[in-house]
PDB file of N, CA and C in Angstrom:
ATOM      1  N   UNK A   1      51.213 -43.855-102.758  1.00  0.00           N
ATOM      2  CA  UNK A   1      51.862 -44.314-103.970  1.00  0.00           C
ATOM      3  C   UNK A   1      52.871 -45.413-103.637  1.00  0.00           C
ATOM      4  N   UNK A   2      53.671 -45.223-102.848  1.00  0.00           N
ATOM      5  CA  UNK A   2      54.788 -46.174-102.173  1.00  0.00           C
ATOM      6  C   UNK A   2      54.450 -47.322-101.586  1.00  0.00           C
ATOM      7  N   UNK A   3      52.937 -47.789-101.406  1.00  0.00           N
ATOM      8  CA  UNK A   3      51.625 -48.816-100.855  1.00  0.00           C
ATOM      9  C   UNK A   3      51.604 -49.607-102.215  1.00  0.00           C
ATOM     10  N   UNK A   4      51.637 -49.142-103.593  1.00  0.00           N
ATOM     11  CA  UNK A   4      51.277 -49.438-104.498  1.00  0.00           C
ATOM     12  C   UNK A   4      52.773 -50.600-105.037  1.00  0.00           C
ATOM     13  N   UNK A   5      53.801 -50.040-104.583  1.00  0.00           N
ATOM     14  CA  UNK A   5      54.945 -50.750-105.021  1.00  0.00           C
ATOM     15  C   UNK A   5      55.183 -52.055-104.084  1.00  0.00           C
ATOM     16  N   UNK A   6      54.292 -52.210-103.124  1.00  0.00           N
ATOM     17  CA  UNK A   6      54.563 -53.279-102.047  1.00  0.00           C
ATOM     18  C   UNK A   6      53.856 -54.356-102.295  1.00  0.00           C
ATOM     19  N   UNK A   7      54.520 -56.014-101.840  1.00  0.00           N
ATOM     20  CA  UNK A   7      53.952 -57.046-102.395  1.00  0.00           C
ATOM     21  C   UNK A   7      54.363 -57.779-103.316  1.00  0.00           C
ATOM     22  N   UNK A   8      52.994 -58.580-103.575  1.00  0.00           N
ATOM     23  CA  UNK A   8      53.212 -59.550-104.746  1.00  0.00           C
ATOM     24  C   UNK A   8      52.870 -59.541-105.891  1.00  0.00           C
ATOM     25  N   UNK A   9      52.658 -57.532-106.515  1.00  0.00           N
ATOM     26  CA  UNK A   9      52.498 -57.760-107.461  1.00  0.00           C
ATOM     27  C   UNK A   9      50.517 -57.199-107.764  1.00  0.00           C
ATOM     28  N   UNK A  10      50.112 -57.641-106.535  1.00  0.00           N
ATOM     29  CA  UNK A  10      48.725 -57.592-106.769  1.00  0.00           C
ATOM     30  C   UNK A  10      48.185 -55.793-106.193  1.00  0.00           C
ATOM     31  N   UNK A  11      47.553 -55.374-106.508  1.00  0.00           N
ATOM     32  CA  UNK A  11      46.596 -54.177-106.312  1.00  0.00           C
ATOM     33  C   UNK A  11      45.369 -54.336-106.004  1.00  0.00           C
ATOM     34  N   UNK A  12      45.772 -53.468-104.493  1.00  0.00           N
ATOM     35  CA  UNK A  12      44.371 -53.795-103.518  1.00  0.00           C
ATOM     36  C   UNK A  12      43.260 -52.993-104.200  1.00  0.00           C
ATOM     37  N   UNK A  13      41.785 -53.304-104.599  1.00  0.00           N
ATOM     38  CA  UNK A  13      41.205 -52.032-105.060  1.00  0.00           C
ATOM     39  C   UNK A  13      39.952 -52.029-104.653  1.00  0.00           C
ATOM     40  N   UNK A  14      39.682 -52.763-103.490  1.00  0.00           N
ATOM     41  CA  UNK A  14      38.407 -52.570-102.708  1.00  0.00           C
ATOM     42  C   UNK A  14      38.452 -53.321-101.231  1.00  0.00           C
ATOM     43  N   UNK A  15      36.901 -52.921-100.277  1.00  0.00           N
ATOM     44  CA  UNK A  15      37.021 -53.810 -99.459  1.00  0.00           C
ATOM     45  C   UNK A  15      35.257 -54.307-100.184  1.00  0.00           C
ATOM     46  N   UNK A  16      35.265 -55.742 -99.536  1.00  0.00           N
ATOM     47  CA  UNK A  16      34.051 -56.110 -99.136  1.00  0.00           C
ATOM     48  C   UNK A  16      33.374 -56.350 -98.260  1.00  0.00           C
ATOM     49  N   UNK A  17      32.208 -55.773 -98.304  1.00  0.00           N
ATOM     50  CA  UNK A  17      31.552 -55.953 -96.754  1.00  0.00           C
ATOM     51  C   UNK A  17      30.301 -56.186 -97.072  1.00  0.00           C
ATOM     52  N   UNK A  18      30.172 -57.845 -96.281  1.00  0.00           N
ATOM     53  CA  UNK A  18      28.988 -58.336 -95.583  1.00  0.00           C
ATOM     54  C   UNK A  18      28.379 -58.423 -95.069  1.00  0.00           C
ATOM     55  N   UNK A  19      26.757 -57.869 -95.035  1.00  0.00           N
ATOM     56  CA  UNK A  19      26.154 -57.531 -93.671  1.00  0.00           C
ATOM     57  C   UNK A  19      24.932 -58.085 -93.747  1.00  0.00           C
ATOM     58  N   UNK A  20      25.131 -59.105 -92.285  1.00  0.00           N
ATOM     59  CA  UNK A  20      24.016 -59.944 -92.497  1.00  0.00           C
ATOM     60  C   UNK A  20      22.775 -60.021 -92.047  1.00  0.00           C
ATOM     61  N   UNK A  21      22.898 -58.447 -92.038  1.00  0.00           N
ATOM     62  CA  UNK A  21      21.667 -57.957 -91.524  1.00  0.00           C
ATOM     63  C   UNK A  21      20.829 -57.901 -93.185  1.00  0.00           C
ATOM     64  N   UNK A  22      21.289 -57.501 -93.979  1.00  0.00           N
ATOM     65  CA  UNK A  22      20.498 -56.931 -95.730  1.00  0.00           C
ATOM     66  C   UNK A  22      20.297 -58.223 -96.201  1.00  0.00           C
ATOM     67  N   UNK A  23      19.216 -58.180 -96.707  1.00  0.00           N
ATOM     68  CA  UNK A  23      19.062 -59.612 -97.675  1.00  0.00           C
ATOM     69  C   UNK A  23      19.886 -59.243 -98.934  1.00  0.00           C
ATOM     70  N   UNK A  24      20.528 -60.309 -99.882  1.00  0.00           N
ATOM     71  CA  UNK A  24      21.452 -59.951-100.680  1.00  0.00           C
ATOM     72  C   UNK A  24      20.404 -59.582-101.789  1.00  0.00           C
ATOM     73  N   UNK A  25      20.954 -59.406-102.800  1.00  0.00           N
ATOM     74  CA  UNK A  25      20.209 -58.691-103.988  1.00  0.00           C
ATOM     75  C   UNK A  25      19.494 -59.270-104.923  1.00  0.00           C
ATOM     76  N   UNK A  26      19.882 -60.971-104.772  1.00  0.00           N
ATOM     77  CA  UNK A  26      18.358 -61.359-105.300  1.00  0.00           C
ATOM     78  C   UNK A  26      17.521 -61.674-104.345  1.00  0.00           C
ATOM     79  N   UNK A  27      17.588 -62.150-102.853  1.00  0.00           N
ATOM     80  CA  UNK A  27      16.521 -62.083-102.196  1.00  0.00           C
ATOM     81  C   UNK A  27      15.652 -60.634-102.337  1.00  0.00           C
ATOM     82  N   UNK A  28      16.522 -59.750-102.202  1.00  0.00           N
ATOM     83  CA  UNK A  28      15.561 -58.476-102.587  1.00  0.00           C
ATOM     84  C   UNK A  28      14.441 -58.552-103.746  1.00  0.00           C
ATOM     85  N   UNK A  29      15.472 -58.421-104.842  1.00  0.00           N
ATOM     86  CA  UNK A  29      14.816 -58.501-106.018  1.00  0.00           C
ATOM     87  C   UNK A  29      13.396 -59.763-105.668  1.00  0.00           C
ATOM     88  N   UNK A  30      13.572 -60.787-105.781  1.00  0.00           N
ATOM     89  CA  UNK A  30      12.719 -61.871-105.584  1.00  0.00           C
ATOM     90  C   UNK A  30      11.233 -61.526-104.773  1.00  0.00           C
ATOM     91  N   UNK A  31      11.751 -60.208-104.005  1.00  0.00           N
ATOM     92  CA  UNK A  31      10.727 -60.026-103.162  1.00  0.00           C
ATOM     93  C   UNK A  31       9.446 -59.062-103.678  1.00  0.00           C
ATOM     94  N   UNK A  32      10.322 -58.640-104.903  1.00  0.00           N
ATOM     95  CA  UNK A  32       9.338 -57.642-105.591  1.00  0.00           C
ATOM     96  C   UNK A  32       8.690 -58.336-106.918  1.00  0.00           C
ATOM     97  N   UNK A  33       9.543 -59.603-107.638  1.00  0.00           N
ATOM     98  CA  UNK A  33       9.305 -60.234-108.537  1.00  0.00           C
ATOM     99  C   UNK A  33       9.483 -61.787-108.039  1.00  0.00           C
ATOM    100  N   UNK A  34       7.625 -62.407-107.917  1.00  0.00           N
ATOM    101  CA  UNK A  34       8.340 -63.780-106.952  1.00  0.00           C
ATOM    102  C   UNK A  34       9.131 -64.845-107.912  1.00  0.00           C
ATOM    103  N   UNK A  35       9.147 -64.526-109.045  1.00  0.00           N
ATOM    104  CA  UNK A  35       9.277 -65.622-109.993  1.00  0.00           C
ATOM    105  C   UNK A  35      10.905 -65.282-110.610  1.00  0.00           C
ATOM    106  N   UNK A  36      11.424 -64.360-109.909  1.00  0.00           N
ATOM    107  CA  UNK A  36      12.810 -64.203-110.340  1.00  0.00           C
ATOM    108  C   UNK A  36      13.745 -65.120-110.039  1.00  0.00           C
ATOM    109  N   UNK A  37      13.972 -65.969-108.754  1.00  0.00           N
ATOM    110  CA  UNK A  37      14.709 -67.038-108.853  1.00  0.00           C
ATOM    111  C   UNK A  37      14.166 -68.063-109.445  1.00  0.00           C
ATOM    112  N   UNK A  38      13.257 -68.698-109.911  1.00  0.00           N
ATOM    113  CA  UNK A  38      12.864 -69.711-110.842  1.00  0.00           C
ATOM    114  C   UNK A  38      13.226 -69.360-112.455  1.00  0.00           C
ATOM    115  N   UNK A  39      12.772 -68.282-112.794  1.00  0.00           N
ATOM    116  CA  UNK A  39      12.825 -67.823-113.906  1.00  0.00           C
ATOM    117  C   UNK A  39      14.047 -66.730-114.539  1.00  0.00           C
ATOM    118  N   UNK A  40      14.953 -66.342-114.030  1.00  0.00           N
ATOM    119  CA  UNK A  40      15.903 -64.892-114.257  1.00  0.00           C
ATOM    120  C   UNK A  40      15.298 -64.400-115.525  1.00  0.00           C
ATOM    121  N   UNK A  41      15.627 -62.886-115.508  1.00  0.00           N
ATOM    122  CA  UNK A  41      15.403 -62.587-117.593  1.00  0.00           C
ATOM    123  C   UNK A  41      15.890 -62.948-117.949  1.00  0.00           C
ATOM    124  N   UNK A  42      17.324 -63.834-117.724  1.00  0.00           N
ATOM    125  CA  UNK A  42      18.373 -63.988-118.808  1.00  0.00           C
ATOM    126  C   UNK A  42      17.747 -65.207-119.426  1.00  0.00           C
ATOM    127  N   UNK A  43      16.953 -66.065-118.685  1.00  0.00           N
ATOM    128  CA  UNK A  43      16.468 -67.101-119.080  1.00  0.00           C
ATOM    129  C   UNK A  43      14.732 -67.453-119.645  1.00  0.00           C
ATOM    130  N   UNK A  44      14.326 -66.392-119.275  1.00  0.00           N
ATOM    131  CA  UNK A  44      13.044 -66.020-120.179  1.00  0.00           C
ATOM    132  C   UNK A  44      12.758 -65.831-121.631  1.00  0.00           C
ATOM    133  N   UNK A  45      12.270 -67.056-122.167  1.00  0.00           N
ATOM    134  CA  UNK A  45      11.770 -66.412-123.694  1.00  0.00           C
ATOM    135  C   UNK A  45      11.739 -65.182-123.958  1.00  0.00           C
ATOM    136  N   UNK A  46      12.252 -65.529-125.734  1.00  0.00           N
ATOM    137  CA  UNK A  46      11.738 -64.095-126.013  1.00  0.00           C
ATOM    138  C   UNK A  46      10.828 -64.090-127.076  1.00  0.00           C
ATOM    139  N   UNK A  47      10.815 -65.337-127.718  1.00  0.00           N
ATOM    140  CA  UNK A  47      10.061 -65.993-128.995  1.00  0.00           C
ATOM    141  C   UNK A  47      10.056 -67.379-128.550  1.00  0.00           C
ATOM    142  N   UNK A  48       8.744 -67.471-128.883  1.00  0.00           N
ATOM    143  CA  UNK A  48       7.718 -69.138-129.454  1.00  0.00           C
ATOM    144  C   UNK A  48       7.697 -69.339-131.057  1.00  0.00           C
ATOM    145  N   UNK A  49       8.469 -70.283-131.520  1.00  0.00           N
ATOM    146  CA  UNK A  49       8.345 -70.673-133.028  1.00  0.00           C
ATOM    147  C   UNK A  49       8.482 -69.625-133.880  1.00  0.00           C
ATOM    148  N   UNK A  50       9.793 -68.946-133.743  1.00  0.00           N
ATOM    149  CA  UNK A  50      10.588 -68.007-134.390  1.00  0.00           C
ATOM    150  C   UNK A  50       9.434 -66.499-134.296  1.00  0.00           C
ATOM    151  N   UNK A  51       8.862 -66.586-133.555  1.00  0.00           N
ATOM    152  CA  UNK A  51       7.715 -65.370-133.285  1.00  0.00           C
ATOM    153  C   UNK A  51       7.889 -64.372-131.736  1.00  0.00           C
ATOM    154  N   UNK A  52       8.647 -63.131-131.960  1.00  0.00           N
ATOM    155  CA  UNK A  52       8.129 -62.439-130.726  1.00  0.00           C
ATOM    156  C   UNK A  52       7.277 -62.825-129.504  1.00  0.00           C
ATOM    157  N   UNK A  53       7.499 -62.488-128.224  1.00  0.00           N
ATOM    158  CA  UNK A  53       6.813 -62.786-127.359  1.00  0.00           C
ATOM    159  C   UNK A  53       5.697 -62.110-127.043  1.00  0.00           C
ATOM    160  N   UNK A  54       5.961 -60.644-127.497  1.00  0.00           N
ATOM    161  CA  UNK A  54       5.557 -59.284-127.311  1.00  0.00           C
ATOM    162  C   UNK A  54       5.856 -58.741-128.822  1.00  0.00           C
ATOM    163  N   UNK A  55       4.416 -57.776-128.801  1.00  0.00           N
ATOM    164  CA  UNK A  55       4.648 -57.218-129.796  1.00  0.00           C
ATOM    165  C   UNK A  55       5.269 -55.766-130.614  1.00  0.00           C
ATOM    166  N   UNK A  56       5.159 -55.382-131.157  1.00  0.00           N
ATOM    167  CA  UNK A  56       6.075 -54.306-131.007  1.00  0.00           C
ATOM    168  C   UNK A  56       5.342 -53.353-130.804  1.00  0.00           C
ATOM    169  N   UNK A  57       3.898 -53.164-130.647  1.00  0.00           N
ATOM    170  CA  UNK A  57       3.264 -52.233-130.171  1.00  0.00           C
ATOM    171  C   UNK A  57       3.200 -51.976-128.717  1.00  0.00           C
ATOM    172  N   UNK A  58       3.008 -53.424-127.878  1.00  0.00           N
ATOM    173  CA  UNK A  58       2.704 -53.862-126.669  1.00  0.00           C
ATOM    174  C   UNK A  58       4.337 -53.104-126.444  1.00  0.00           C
ATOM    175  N   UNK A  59       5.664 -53.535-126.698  1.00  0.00           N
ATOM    176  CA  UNK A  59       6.875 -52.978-126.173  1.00  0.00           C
ATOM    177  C   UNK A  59       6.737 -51.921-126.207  1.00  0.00           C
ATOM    178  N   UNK A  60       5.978 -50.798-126.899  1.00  0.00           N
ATOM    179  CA  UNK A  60       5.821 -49.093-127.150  1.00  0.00           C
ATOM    180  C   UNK A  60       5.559 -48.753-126.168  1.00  0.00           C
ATOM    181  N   UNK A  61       4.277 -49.533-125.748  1.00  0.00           N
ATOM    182  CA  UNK A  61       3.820 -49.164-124.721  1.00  0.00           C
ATOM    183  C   UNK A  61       3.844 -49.376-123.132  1.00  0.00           C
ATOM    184  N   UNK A  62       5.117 -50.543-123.337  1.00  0.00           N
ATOM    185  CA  UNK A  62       5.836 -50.687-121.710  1.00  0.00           C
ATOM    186  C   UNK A  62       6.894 -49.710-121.643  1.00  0.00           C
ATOM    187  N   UNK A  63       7.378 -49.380-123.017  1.00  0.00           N
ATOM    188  CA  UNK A  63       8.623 -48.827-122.800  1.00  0.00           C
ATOM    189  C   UNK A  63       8.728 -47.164-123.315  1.00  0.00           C
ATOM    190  N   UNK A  64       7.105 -46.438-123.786  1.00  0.00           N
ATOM    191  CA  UNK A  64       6.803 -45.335-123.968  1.00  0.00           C
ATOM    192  C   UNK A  64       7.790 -44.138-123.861  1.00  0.00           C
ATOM    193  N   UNK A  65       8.012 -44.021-122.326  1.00  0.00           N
ATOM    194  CA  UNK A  65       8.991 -42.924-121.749  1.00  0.00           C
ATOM    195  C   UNK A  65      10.329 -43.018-122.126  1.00  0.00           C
ATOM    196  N   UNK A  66      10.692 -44.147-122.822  1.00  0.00           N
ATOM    197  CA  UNK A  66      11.899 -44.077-123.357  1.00  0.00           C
ATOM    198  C   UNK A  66      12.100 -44.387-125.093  1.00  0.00           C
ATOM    199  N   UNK A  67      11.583 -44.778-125.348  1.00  0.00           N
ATOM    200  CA  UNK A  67      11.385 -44.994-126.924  1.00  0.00           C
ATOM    201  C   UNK A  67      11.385 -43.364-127.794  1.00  0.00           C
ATOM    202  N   UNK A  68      12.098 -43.172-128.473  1.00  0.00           N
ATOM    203  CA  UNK A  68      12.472 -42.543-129.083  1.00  0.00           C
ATOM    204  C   UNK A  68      12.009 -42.625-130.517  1.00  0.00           C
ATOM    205  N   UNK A  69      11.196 -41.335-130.938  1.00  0.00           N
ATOM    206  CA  UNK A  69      10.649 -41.934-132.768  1.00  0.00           C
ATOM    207  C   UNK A  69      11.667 -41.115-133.470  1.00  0.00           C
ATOM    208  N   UNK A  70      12.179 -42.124-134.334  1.00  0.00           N
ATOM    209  CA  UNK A  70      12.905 -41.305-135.543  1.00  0.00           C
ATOM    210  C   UNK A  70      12.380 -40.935-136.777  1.00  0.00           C
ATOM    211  N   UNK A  71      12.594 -39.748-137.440  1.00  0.00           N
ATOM    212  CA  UNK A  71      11.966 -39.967-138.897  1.00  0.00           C
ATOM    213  C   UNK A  71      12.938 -39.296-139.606  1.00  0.00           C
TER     214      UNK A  71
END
């Protein structure tokens, strides 16, 4: 607690560690999806000419195990 009052004010609240042995986490990723550094999801369509990319059946059925029906 008495660690906490020392300084400039700032609060230490981690370390970081680099090891350059691991590929970082988008080389990983990239390795399972090759088109992830060209493309990210964040930057992937989601609609062509105000139209879904996917349909909402096709999403049922990628996303089955989690889709939830309400009635």
């Amino acid at each position: 607690m008495a660690k906490s009052y020392e300084g400039d004010g700032r609060i230490p609240i981690g370390i970081f560690l680099i090891n350059p042995n691991v590929p970082t986490f988008e080389e990983r990723y990239a390795q399972r999806l090759p088109n992830y550094l060209k493309v990210p999801p964040a930057r992937e369509p989601i609609e062509v000419d105000g139209k879904p990319v996917i349909t909402t059946e096709k999403f049922k059925e990628i996303f089955k195990k989690y889709v939830i029906e309400l009635k």
